[in-house]
Structure formats: structure tokens, C-alpha cells
C-alpha atoms as a PDB file:
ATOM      1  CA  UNK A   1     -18.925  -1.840 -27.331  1.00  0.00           C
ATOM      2  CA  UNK A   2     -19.718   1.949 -27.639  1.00  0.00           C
ATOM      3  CA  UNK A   3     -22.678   1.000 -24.357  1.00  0.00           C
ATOM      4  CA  UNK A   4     -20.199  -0.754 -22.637  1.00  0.00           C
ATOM      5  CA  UNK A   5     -18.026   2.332 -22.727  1.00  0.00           C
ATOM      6  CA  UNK A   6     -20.629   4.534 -21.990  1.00  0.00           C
ATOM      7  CA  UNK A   7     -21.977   2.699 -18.856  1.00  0.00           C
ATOM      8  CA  UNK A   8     -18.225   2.325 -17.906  1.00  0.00           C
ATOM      9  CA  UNK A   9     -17.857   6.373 -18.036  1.00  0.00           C
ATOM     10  CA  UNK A  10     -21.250   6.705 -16.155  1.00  0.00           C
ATOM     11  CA  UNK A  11     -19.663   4.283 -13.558  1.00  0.00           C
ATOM     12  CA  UNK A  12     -16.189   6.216 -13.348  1.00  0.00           C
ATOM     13  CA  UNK A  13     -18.459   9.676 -13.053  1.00  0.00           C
ATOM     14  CA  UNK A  14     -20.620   8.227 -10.167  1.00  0.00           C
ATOM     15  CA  UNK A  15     -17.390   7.050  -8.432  1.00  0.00           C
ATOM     16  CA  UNK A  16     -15.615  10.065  -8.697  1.00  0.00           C
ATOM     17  CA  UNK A  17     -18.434  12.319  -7.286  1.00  0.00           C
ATOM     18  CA  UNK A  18     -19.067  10.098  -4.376  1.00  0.00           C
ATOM     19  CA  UNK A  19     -14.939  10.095  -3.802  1.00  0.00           C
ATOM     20  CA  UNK A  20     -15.253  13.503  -3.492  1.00  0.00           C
ATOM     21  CA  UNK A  21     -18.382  13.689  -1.644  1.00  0.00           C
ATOM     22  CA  UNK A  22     -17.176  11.477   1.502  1.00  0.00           C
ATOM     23  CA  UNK A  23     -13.621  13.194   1.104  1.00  0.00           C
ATOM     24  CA  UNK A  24     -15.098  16.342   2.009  1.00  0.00           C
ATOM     25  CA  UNK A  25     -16.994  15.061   4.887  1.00  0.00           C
ATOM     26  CA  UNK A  26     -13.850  13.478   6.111  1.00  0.00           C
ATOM     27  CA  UNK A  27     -10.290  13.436   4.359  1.00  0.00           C
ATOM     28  CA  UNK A  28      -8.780  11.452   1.261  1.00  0.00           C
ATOM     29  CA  UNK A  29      -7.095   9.395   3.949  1.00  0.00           C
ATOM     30  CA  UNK A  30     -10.817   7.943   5.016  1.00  0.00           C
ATOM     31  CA  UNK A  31     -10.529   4.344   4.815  1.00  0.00           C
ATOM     32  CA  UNK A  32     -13.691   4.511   2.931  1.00  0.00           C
ATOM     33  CA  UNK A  33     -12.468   7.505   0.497  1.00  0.00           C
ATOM     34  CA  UNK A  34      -9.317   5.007  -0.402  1.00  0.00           C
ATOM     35  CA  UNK A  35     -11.272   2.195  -1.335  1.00  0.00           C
ATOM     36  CA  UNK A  36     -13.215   4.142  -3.471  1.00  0.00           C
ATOM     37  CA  UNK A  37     -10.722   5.218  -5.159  1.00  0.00           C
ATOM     38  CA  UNK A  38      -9.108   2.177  -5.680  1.00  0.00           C
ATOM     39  CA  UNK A  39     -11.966   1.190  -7.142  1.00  0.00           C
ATOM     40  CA  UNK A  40     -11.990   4.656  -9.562  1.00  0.00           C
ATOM     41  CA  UNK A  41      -8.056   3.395 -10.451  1.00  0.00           C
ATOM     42  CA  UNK A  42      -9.176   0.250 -11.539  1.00  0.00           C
ATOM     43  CA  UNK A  43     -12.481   1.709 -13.556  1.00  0.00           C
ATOM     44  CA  UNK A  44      -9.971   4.072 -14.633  1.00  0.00           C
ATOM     45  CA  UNK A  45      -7.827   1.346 -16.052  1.00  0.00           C
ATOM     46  CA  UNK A  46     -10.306  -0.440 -17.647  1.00  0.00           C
ATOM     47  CA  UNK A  47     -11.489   2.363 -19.930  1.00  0.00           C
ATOM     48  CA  UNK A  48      -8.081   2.568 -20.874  1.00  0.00           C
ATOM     49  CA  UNK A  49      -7.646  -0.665 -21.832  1.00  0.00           C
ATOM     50  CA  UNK A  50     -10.890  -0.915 -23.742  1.00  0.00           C
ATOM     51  CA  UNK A  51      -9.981   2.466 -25.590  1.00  0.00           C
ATOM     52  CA  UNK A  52      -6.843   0.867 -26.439  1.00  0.00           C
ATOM     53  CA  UNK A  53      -8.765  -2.087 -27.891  1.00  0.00           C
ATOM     54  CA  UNK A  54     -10.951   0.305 -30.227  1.00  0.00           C
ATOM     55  CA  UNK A  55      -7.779   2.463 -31.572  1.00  0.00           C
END
């Protein structure tokens, strides 16, 4: 479990960075900048969950 999280918080980190990465080259309204961060929500919501689980 404690890998799963770990790879999960890699996975949000990597997200977030490129989020912010394309925003700057663009906007947050980028179709591509909202997608990723729909994804980030859900990645987001996940750890959540599975923190939930552990407490």
C-alpha cells in the first residue's frame, strides 16, 4: 500500500508540474491545461480516498 501511495504522489507531482508548465505557455483555460487537471482532480481524489482507507 505505502508504494502504491508513493507512486500515486509521484503521479500527482508530475501532473501538477506539467499543469503548470503548459499553463504558462498558454492559459489555465487551454483545452489541454483543463484536461490535465481534471486528471490532477481525480489523482487528487484518489489519494484521498486511499488515505482515508489507511486512517
Amino acid at each position: 500500500m505505502e508504494s502504491s501511495l508513493k507512486q500515486l504522489l509521484n503521479e500527482i507531482e508530475e501532473n501538477r508540474s506539467l499543469m503548470v508548465k503548459l499553463a504558462l505557455e498558454s492559459s489555465f483555460a487551454d483545452e489541454k491545461v483543463v484536461k490535465i487537471s481534471w486528471k490532477l482532480d481525480h489523482l487528487l481524489n484518489t489519494y484521498d480516498e486511499l488515505v482515508q482507507k489507511i486512517s
